[in-house]
N, C-alpha and C. Protein backbone atom coordinates (compact mmCIF):
# COMPACT_ATOMS: atom_id res chain seq x y z
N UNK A 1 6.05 -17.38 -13.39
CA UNK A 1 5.64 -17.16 -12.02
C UNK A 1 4.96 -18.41 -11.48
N UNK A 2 5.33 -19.08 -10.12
CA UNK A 2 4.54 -19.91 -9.57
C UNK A 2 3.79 -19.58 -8.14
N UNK A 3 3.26 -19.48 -7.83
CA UNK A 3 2.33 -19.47 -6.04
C UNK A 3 1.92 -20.47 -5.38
N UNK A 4 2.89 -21.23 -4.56
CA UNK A 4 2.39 -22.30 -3.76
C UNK A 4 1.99 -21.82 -2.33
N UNK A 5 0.52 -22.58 -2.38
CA UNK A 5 -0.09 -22.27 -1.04
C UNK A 5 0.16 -23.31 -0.44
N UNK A 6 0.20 -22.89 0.79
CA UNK A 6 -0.16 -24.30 1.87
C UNK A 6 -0.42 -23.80 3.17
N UNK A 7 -0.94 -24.75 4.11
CA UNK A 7 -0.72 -24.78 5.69
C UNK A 7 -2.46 -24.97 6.17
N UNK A 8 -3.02 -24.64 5.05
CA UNK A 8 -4.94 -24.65 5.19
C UNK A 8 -4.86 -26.04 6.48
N UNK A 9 -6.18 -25.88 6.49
CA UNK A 9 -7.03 -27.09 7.46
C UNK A 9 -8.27 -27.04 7.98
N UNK A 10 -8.67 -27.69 9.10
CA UNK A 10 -9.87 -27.42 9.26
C UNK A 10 -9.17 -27.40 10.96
N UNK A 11 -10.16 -26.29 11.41
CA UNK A 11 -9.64 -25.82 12.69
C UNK A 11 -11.04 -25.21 13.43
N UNK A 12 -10.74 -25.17 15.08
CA UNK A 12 -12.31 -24.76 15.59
C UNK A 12 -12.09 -23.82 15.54
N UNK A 13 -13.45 -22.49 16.00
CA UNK A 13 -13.40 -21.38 15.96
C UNK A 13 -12.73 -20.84 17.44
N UNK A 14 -12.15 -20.12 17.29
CA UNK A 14 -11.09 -19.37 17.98
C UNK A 14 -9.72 -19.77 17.82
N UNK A 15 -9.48 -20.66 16.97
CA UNK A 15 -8.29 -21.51 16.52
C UNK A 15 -6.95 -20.71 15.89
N UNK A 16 -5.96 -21.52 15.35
CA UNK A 16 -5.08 -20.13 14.48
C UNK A 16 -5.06 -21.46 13.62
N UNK A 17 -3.89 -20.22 12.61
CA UNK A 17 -3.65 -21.20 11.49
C UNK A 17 -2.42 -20.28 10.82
N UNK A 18 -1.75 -21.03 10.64
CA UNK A 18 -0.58 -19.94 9.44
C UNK A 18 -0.39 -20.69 8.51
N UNK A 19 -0.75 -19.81 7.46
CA UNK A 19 -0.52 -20.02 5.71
C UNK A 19 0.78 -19.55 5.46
N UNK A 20 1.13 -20.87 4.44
CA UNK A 20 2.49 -20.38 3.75
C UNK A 20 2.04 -20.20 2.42
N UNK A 21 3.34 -18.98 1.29
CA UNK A 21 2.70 -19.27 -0.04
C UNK A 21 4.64 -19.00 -0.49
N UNK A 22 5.07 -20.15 -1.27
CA UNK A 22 6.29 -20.30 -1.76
C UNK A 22 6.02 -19.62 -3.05
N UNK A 23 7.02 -18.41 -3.55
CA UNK A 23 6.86 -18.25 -4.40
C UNK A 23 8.09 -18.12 -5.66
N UNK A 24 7.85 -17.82 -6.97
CA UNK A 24 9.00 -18.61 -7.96
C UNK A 24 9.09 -17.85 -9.13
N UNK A 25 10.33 -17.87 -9.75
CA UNK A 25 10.17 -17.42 -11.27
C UNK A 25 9.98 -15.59 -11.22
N UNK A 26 10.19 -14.86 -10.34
CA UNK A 26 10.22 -13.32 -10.17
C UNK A 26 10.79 -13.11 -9.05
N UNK A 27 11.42 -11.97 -9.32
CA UNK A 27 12.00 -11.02 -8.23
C UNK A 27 10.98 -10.84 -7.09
N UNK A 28 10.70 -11.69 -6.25
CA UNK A 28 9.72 -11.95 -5.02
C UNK A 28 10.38 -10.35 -4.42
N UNK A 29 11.39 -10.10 -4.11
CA UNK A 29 11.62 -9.12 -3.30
C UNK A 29 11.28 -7.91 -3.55
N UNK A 30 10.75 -7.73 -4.91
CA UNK A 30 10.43 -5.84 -5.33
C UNK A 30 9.14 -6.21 -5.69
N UNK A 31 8.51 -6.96 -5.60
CA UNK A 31 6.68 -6.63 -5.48
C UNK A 31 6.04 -7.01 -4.44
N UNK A 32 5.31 -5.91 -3.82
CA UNK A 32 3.75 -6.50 -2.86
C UNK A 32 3.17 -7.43 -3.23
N UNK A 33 2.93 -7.98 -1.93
CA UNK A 33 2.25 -9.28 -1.96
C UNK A 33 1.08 -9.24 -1.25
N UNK A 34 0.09 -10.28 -1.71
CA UNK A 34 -1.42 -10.35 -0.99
C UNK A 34 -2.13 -11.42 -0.83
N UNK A 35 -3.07 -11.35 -0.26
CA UNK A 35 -3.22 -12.94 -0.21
C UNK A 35 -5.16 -12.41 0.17
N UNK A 36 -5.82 -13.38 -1.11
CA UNK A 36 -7.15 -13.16 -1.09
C UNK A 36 -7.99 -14.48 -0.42
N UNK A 37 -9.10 -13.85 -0.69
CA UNK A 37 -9.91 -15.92 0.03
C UNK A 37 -11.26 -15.65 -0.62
N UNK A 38 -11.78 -16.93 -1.00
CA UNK A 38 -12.90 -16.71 -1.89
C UNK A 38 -13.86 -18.57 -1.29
N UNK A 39 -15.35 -17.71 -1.48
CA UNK A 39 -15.98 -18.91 -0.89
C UNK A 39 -16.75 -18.89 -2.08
N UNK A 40 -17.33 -20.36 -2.16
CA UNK A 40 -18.20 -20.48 -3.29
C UNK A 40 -19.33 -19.66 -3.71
N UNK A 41 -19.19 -19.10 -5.32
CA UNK A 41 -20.43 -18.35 -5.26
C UNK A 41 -20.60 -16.67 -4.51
N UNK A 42 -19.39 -16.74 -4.20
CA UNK A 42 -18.91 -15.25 -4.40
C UNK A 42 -17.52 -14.67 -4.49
N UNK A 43 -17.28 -13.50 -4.77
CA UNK A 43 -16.00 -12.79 -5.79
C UNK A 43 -15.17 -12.73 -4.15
N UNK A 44 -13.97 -12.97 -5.20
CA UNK A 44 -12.47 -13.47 -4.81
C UNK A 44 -12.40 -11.94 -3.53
N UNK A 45 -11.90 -12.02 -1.95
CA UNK A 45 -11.68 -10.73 -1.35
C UNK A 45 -10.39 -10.46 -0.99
N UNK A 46 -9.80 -9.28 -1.13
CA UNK A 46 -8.98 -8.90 -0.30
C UNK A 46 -8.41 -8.99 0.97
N UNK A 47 -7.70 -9.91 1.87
CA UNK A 47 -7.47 -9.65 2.91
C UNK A 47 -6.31 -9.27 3.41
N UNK A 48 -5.39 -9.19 2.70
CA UNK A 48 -3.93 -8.37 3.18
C UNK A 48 -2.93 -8.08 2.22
N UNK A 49 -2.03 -7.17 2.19
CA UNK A 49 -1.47 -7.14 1.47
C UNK A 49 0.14 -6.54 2.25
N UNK A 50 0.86 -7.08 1.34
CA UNK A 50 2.50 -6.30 2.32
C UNK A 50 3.10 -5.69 1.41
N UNK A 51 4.13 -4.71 1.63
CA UNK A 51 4.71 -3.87 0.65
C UNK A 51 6.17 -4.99 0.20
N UNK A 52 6.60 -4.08 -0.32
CA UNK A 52 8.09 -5.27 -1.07
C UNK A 52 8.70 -5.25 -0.14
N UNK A 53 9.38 -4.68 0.86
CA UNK A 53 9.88 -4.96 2.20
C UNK A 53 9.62 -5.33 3.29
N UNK A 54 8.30 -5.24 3.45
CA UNK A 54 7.67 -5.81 4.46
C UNK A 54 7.24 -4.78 5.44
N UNK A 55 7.73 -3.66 5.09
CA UNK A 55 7.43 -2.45 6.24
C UNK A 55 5.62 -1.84 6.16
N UNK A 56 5.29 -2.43 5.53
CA UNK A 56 3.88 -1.48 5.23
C UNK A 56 2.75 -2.48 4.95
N UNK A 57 2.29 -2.70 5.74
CA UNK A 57 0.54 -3.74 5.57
C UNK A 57 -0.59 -3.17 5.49
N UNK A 58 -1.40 -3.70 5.18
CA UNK A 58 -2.46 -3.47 5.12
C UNK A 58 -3.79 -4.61 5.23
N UNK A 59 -4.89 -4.52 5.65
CA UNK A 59 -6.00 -5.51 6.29
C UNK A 59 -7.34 -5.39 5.61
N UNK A 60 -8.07 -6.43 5.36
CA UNK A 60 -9.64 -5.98 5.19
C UNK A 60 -10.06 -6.23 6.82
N UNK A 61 -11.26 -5.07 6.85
CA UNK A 61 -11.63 -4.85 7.81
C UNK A 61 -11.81 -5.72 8.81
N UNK A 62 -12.55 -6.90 8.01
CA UNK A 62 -13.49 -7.94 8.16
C UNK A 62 -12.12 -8.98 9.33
N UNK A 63 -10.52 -8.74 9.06
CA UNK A 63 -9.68 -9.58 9.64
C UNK A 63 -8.87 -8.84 10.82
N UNK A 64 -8.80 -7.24 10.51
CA UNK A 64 -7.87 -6.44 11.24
C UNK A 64 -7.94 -7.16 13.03
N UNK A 65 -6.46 -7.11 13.37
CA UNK A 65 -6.48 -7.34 14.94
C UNK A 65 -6.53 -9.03 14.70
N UNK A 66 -6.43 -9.82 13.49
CA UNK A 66 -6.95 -11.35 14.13
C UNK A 66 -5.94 -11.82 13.09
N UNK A 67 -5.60 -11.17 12.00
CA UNK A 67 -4.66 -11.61 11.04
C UNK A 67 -3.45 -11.08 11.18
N UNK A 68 -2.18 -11.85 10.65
CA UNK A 68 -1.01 -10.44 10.40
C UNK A 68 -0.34 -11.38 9.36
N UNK A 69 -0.12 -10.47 7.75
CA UNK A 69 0.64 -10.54 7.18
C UNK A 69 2.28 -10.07 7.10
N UNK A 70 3.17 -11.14 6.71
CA UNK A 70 4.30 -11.05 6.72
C UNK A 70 5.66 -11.85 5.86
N UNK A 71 6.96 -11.55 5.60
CA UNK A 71 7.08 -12.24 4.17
C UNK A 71 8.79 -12.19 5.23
N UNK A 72 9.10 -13.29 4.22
CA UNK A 72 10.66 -13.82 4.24
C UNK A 72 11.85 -13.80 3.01
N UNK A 73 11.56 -12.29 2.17
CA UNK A 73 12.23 -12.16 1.62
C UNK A 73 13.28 -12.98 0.93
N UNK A 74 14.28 -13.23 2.00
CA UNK A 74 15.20 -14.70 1.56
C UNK A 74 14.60 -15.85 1.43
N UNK A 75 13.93 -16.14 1.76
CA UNK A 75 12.76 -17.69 1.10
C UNK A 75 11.87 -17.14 0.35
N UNK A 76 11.61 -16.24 0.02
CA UNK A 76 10.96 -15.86 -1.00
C UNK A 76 9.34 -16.65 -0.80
N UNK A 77 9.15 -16.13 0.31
CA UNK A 77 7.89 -16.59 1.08
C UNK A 77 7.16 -15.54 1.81
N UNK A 78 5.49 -15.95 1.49
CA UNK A 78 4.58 -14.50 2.60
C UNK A 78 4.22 -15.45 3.13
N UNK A 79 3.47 -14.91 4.21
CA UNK A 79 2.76 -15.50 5.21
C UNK A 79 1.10 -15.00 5.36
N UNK A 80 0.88 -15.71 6.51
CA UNK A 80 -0.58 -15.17 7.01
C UNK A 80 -0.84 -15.71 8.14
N UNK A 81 -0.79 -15.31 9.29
CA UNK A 81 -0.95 -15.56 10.46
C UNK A 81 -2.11 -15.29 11.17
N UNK A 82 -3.05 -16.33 11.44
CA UNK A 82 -4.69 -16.30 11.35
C UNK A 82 -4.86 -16.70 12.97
N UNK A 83 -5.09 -15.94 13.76
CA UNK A 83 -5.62 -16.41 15.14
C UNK A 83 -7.33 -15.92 15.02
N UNK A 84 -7.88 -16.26 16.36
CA UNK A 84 -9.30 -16.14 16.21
C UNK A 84 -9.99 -16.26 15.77
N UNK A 85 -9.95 -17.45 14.77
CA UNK A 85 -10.85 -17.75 13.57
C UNK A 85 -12.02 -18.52 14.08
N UNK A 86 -12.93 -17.39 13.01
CA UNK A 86 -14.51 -17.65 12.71
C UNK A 86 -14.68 -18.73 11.88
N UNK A 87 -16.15 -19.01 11.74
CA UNK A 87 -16.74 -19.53 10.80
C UNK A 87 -16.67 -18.88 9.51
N UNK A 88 -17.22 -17.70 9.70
CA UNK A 88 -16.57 -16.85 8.21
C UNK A 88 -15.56 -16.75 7.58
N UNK A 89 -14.34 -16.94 7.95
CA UNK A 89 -13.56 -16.95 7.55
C UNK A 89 -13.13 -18.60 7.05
N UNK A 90 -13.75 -19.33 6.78
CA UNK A 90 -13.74 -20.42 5.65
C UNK A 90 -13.68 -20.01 4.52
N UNK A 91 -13.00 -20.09 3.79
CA UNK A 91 -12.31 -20.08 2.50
C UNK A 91 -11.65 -21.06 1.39
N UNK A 92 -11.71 -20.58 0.14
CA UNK A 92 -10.11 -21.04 -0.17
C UNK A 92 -8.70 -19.71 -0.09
N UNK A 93 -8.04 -19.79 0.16
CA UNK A 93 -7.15 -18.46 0.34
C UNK A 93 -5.73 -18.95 -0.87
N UNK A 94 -6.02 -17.69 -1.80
CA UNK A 94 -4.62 -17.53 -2.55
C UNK A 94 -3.69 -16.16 -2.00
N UNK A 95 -2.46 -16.67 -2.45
CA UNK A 95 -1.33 -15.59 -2.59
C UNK A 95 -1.79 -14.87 -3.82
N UNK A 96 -1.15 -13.55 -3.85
CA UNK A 96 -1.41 -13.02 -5.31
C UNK A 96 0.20 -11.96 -5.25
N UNK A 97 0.29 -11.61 -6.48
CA UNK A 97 1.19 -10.68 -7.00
C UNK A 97 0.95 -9.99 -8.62
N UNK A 98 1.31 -9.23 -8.14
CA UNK A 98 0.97 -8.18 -9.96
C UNK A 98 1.86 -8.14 -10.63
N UNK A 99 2.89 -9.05 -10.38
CA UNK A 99 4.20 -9.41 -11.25
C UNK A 99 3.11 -10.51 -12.31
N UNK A 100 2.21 -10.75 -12.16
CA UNK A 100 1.24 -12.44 -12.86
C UNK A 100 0.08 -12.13 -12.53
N UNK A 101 -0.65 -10.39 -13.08
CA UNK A 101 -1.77 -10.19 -12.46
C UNK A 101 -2.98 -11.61 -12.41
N UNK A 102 -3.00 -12.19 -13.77
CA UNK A 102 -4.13 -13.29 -13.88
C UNK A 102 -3.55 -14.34 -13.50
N UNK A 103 -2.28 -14.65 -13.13
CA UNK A 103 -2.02 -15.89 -12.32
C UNK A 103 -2.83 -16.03 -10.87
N UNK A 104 -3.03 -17.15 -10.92
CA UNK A 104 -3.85 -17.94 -9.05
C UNK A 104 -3.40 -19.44 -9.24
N UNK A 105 -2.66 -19.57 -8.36
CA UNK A 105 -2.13 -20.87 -7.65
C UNK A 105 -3.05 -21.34 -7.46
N UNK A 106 -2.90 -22.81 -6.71
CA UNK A 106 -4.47 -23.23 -6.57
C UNK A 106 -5.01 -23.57 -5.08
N UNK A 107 -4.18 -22.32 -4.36
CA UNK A 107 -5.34 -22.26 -2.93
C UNK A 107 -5.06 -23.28 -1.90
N UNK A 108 -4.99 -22.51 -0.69
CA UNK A 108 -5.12 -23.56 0.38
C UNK A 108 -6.32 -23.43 1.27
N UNK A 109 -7.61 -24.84 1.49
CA UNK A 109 -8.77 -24.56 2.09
C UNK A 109 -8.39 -24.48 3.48
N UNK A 110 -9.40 -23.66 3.85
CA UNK A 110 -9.33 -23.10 5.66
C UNK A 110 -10.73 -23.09 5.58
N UNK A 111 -11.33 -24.49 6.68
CA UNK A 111 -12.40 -24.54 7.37
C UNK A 111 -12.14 -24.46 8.56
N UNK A 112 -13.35 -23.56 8.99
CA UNK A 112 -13.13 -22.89 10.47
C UNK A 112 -14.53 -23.39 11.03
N UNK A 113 -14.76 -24.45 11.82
CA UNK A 113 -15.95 -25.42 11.98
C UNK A 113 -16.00 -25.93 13.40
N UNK A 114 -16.66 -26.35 14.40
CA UNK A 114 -16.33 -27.07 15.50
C UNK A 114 -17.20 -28.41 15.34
């Protein structure tokens, strides 16, 4: 299994940003996908997750209405589509899958700063 992140940056607040995460080595198309973000000095969070088709999402609270997860099946790619970004929402942000529960790629940073 591989998880390439990308698309991070540093952006002002109210800004967007879309994350890509290429992924490899598994049937990308029959597992949910998610994508967490973790700041220093505290535990890794949840912020979205999509079903294997893409029909069914889900949000942490903390993003609902400002995020939208979404995947490209045939590229074997999720997404994350970040408008309205806070300061809080600085991170590092991984893809995840439970095809490689202890696998983590190594993150794309999103500073959200003016």
């Amino acid at each position: 299994v591989q998880l390439v992140e990308s698309g991070g940056g540093l952006v002002h607040p109210g800004g967007s940003l879309r994350l890509s995460c290429a992924a490899s080595g598994f049937s990308f198309s029959n597992y949910n996908m998610r994508w967490y973000r973790q700041t220093p000095g505290k535990e890794r969070e949840l912020v979205a997750e999509i079903s294997s088709g893409g029909g069914s999402t889900d949000y942490a609270d903390s993003v609902k209405g400002r995020f939208t997860i979404s995947r490209d099946n045939a590229k074997n790619t999720v997404y994350l589509q970040m408008n309205s970004l806070k300061s809080e929402d600085t991170a590092v942000y991984y893809c995840y899958t439970r095809r490689a529960p202890t696998y983590w790629g190594q993150g794309t940073q999103v500073t959200v700063s003016s």
